[in-house]
N, C-alpha and C. Protein backbone atom coordinates (compact mmCIF):
# COMPACT_ATOMS: atom_id res chain seq x y z
N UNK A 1 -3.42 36.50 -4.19
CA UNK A 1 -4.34 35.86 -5.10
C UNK A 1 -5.78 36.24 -4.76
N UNK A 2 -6.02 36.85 -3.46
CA UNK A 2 -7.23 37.14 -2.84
C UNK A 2 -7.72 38.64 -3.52
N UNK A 3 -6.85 39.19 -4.16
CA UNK A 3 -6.94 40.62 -4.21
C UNK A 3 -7.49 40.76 -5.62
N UNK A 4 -8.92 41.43 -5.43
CA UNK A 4 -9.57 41.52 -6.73
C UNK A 4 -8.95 42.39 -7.95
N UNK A 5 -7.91 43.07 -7.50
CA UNK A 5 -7.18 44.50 -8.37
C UNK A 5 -6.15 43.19 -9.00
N UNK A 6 -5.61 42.07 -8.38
CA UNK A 6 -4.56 41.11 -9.40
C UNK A 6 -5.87 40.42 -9.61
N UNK A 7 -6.52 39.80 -9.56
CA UNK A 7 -7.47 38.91 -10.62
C UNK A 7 -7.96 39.41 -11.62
N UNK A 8 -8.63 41.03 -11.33
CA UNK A 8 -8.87 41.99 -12.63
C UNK A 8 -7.85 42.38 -13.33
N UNK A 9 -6.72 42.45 -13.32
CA UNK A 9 -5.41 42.94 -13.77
C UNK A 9 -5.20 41.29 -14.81
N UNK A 10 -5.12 40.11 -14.08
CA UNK A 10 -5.48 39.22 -14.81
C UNK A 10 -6.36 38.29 -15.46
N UNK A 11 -7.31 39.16 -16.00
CA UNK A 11 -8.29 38.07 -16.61
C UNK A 11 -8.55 36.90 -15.68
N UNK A 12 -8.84 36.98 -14.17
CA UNK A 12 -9.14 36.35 -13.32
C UNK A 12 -8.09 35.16 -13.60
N UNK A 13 -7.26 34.98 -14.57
CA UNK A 13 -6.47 33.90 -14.41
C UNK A 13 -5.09 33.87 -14.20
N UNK A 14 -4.67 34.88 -12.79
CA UNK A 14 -3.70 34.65 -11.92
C UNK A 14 -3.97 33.41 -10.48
N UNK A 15 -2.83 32.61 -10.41
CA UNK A 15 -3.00 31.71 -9.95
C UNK A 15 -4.13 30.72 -9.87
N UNK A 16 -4.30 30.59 -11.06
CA UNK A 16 -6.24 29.58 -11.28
C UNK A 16 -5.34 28.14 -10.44
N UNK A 17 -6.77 28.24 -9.42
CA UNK A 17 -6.76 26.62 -8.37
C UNK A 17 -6.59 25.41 -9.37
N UNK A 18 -5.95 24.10 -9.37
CA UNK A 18 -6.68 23.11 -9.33
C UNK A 18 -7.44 22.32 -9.81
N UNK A 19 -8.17 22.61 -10.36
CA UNK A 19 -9.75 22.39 -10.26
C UNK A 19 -10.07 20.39 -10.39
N UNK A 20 -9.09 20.01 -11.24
CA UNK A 20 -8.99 18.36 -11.32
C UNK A 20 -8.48 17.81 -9.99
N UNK A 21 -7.33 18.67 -9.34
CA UNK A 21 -6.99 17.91 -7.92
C UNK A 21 -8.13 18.47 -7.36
N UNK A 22 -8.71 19.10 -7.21
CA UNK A 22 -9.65 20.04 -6.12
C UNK A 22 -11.04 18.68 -6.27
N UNK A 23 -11.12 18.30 -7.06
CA UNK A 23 -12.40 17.87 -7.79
C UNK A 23 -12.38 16.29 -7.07
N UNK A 24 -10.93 15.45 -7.66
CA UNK A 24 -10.40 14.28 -7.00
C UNK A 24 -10.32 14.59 -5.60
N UNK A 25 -9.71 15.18 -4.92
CA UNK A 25 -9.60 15.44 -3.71
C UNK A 25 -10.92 15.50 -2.85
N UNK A 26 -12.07 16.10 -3.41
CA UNK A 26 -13.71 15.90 -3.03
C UNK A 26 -13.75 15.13 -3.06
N UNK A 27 -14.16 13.88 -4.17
CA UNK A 27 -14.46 12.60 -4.10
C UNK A 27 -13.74 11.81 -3.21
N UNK A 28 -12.25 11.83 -2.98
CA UNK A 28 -11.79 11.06 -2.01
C UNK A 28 -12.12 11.48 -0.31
N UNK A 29 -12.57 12.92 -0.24
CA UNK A 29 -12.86 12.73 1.14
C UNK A 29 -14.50 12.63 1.47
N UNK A 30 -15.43 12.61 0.01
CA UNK A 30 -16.70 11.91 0.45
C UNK A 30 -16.62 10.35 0.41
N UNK A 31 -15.61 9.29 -0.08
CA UNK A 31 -15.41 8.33 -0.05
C UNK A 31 -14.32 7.79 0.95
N UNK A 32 -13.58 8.79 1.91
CA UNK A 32 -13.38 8.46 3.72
C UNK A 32 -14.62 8.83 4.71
N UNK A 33 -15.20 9.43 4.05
CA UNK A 33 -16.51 9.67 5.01
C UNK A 33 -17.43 8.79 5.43
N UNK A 34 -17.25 8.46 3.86
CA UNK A 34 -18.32 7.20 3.57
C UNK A 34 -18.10 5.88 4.20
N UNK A 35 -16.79 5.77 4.43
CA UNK A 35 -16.23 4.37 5.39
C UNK A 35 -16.26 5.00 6.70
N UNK A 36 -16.33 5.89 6.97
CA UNK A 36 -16.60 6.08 8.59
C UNK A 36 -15.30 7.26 9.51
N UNK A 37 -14.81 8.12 8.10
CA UNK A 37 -13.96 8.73 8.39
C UNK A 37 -12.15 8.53 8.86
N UNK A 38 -11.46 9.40 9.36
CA UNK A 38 -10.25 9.08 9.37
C UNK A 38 -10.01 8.17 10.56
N UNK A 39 -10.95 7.80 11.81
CA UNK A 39 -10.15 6.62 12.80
C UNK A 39 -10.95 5.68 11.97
N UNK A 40 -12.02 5.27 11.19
CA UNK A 40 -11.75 3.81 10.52
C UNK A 40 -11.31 3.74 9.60
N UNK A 41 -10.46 4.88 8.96
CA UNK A 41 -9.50 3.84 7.82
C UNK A 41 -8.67 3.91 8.65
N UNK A 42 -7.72 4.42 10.08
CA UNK A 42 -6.68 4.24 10.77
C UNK A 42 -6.99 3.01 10.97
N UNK A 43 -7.91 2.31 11.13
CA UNK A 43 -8.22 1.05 11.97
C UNK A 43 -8.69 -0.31 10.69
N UNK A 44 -8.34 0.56 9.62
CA UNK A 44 -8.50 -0.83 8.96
C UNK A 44 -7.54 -1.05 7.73
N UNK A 45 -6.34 0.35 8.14
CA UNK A 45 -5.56 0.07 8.07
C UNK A 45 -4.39 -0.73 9.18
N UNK A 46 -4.70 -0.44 10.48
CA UNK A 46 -3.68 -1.54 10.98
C UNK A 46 -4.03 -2.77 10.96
N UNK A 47 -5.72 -3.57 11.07
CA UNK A 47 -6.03 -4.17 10.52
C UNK A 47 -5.27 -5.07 8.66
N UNK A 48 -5.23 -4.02 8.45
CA UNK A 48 -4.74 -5.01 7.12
C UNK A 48 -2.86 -5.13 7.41
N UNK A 49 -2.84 -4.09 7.77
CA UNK A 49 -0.50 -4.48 7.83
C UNK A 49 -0.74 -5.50 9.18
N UNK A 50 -1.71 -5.96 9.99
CA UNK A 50 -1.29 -6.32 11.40
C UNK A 50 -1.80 -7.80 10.67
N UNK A 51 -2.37 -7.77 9.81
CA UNK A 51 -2.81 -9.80 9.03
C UNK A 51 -1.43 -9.48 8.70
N UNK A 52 -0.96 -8.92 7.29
CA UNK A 52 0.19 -9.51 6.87
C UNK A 52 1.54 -9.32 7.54
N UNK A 53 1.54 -8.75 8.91
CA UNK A 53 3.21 -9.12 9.80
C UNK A 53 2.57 -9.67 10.72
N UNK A 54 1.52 -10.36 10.90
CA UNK A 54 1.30 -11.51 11.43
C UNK A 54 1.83 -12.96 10.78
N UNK A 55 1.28 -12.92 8.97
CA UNK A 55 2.15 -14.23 8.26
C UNK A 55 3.41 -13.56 8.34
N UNK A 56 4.11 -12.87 7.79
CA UNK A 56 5.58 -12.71 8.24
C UNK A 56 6.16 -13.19 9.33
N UNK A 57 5.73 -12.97 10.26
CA UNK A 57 6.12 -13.25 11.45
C UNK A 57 6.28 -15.14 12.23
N UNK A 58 5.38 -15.39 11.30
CA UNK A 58 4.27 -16.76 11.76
C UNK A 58 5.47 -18.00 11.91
N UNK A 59 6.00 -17.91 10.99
CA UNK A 59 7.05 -18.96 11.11
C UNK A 59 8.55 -19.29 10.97
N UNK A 60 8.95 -17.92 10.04
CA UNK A 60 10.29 -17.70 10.08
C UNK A 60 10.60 -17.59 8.78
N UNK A 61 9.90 -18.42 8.13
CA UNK A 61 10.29 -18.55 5.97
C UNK A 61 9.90 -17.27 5.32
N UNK A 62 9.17 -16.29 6.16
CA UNK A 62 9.29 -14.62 5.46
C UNK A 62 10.35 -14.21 6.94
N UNK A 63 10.72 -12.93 6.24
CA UNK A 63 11.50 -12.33 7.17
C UNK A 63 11.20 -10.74 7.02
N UNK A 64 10.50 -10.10 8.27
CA UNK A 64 10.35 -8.34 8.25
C UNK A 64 11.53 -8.10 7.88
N UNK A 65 11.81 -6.38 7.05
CA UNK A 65 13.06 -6.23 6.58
C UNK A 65 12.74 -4.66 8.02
N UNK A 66 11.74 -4.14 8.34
CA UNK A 66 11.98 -3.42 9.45
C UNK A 66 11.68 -3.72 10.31
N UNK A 67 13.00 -2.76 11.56
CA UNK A 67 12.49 -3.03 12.77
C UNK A 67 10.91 -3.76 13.41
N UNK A 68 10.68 -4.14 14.07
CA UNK A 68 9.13 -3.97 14.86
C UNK A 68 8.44 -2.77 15.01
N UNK A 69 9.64 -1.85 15.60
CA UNK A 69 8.58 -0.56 16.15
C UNK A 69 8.98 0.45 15.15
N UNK A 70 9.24 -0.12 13.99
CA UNK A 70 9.60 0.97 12.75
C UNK A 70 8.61 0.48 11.66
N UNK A 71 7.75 -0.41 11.71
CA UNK A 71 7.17 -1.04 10.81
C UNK A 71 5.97 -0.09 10.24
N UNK A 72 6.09 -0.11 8.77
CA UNK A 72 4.82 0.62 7.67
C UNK A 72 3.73 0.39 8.08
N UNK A 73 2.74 1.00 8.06
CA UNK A 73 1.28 0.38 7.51
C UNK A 73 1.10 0.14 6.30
N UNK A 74 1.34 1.20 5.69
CA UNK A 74 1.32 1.15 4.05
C UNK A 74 2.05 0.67 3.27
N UNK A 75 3.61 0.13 3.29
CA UNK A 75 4.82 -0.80 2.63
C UNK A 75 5.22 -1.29 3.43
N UNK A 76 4.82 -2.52 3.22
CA UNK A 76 5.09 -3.36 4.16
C UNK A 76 6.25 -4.61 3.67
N UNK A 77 7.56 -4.92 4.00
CA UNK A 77 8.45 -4.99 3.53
C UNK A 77 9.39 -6.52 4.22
N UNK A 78 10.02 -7.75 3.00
CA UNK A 78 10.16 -8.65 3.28
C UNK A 78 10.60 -9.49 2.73
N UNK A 79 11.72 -10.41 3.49
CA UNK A 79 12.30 -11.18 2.72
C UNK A 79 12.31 -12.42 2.67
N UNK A 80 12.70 -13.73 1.59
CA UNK A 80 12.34 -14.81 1.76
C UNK A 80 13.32 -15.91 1.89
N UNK A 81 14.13 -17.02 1.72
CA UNK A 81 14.81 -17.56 2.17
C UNK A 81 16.03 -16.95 1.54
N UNK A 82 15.65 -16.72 0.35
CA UNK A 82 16.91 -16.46 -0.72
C UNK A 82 16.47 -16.23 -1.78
N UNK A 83 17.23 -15.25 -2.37
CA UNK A 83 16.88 -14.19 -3.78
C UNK A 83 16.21 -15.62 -5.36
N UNK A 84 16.47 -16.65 -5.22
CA UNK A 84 16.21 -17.34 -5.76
C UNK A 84 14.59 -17.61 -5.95
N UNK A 85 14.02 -17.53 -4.40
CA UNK A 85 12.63 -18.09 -3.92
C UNK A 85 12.27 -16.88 -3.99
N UNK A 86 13.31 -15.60 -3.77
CA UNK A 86 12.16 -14.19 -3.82
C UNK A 86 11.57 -13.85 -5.25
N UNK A 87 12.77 -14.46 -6.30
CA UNK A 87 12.27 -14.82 -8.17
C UNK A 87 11.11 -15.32 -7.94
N UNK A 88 11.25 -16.65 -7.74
CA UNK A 88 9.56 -17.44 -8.00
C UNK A 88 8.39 -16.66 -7.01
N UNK A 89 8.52 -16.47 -6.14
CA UNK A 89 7.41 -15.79 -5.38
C UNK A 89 7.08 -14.80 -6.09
N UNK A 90 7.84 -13.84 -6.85
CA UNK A 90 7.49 -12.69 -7.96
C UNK A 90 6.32 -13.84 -9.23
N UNK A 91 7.11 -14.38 -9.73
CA UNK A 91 6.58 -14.61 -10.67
C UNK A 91 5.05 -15.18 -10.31
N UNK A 92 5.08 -16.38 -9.47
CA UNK A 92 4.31 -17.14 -9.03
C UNK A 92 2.96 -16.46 -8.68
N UNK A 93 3.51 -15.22 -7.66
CA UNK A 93 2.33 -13.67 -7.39
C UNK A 93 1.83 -13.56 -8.76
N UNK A 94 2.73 -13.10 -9.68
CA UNK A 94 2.07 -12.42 -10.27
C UNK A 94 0.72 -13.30 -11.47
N UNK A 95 1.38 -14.55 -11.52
CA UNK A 95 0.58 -15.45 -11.77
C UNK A 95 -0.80 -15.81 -11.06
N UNK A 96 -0.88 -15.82 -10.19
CA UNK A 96 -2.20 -15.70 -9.46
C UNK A 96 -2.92 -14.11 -9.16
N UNK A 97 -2.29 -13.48 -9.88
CA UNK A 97 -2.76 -12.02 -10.01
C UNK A 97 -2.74 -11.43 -8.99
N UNK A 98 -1.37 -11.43 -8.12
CA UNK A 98 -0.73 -10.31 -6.84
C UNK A 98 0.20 -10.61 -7.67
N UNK A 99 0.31 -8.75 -8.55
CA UNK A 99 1.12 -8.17 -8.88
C UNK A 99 1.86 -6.95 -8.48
N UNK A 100 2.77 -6.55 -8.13
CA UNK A 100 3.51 -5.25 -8.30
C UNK A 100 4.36 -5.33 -6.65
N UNK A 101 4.69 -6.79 -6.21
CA UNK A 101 4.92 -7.15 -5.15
C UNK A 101 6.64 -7.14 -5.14
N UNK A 102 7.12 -6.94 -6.36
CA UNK A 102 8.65 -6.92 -6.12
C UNK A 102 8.82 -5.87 -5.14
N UNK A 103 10.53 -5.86 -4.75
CA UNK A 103 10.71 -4.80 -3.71
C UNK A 103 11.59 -4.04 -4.53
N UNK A 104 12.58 -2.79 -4.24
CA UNK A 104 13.11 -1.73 -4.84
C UNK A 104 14.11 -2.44 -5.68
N UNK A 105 14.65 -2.02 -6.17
CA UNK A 105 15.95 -2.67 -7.41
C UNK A 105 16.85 -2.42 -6.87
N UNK A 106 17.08 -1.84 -5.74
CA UNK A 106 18.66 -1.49 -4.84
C UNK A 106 18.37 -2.41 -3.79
N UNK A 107 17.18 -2.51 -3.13
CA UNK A 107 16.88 -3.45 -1.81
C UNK A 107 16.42 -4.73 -1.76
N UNK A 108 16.01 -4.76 -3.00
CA UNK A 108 15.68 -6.58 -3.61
C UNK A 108 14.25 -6.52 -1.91
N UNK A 109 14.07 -8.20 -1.97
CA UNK A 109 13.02 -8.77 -1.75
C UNK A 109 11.57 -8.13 -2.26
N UNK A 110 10.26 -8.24 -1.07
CA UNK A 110 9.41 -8.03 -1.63
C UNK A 110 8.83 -6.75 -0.73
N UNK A 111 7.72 -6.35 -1.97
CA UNK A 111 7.54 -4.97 -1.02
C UNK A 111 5.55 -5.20 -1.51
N UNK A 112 4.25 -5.07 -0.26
CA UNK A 112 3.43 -5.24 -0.59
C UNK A 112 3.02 -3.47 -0.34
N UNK A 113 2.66 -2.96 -1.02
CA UNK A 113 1.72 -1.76 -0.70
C UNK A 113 0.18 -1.78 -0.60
N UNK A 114 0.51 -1.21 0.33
CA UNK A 114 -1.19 -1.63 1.16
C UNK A 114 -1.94 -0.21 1.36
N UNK A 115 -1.95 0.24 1.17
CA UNK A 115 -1.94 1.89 0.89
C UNK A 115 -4.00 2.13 1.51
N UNK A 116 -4.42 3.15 1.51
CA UNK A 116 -5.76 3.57 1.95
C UNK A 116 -6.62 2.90 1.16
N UNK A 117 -6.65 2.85 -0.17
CA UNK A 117 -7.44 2.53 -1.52
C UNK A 117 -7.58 0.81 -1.60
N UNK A 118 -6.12 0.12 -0.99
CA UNK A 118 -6.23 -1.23 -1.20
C UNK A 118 -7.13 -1.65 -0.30
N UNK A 119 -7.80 -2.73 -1.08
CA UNK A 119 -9.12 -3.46 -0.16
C UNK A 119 -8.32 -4.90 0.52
N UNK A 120 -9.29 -4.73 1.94
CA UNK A 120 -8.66 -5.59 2.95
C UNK A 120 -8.37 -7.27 2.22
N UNK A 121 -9.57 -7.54 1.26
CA UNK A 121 -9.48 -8.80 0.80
C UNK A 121 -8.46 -9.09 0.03
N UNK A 122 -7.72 -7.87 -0.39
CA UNK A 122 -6.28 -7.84 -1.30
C UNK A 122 -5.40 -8.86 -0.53
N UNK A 123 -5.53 -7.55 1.18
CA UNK A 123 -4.66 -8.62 1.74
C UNK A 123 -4.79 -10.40 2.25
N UNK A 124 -6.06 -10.32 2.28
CA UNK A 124 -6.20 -11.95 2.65
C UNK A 124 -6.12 -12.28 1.54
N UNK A 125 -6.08 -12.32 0.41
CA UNK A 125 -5.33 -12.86 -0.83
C UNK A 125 -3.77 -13.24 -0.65
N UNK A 126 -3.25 -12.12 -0.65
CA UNK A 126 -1.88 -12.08 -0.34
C UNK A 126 -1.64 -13.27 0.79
N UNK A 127 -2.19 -13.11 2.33
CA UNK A 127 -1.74 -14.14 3.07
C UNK A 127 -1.83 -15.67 2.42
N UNK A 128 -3.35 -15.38 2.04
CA UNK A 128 -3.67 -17.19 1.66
C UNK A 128 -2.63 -17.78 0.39
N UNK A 129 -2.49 -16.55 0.08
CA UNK A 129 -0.98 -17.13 -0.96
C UNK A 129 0.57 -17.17 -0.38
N UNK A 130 0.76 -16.23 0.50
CA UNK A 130 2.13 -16.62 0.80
C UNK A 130 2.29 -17.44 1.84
N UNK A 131 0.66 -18.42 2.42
CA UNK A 131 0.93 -19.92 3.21
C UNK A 131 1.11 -20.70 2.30
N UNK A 132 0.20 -20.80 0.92
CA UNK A 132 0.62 -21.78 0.24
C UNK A 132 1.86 -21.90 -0.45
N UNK A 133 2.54 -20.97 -0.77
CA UNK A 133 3.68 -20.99 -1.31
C UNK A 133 4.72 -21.41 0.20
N UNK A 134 4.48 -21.09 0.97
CA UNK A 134 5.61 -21.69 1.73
C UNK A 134 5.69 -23.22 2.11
N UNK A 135 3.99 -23.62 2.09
CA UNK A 135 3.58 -25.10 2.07
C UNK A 135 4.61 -25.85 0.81
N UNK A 136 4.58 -25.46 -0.46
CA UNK A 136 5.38 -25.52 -0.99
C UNK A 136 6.52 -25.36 -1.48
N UNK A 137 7.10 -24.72 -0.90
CA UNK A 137 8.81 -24.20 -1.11
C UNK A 137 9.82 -23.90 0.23
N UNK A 138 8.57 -24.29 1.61
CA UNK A 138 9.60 -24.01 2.93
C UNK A 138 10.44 -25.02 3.27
C-alpha cells in the first residue's frame, strides 16, 4: 500500500485508510489524555467495578456470578435472590433510568457495563439504587 507505482496504478484509491475510524479514534485518544491518560482511566476504572462488587458483595441479596480473581472491570455480572426479583429489578432500573442492565438471554440475571466512556456517577447511581431496592425487597 506504501508503493507509489500501486497508488498510481490506482487512482490513489488502493486500500484508502479509514478516515471516520481514524478521525473517532483521534478524538478518543485526545479525550484519554485529557483525563490523565491510560493509568487514570486504569484507576478509575477499578475505582468504579471496585464500588459496585463492593454492594454485591455487602450483604449477600446480590450474588457475583464470577469468580473473585476472574472478575470484569468492564461487565460486571450478578445475581439476585430469584429470577422473579431479577424481573422487577429490570423493570424497576429501568424506571429510574438504569437501563440496559439485563444480563444475556442464555445466562439470565443482571449484567452492568461499565465500560471506559461510563461516568463514575453512573455507578453511584446504580449502587444508591440497588441499596434501596434491597431495603425493599431483601
Amino acid at each position: 500500500m506504501l508503493n507509489y507505482k500501486v497508488l498510481a496504478e490506482n487512482n490513489s484509491l488502493y486500500n484508502t485508510p479509514p478516515t471516520f475510524g481514524v478521525y473517532i479514534f483521534g478524538l478518543t485518544m485526545k479525550w484519554l489524555k485529557s483525563l490523565g491518560g491510560l493509568s487514570a482511566m486504569a484507576a478509575l476504572n477499578q475505582r468504579k467495578a471496585s464500588k459496585l462488587y463492593a454492594e454485591i458483595d455487602r450483604t449477600g441479596f446480590y450474588r457475583g456470578t464470577a469468580q473473585k480473581e476472574s472478575r470484569s472491570l468492564m461487565n460486571v455480572t450478578f445475581r439476585l435472590p430469584s429470577e422473579e426479583l431479577e424481573k422487577k429489578f429490570d423493570k424497576d432500573a429501568t424506571a429510574a433510568g438504569l437501563d440496559g442492565l439485563k444480563g444475556h438471554r442464555s445466562v439470565g440475571g443482571m449484567r452492568a457495563s461499565i465500560y471506559n466512556a461510563f461516568p463514575e456517577e453512573g455507578v453511584d447511581a446504580l449502587v444508591a439504587f440497588m441499596r434501596e431496592f434491597e431495603k425493599k425487597n431483601g
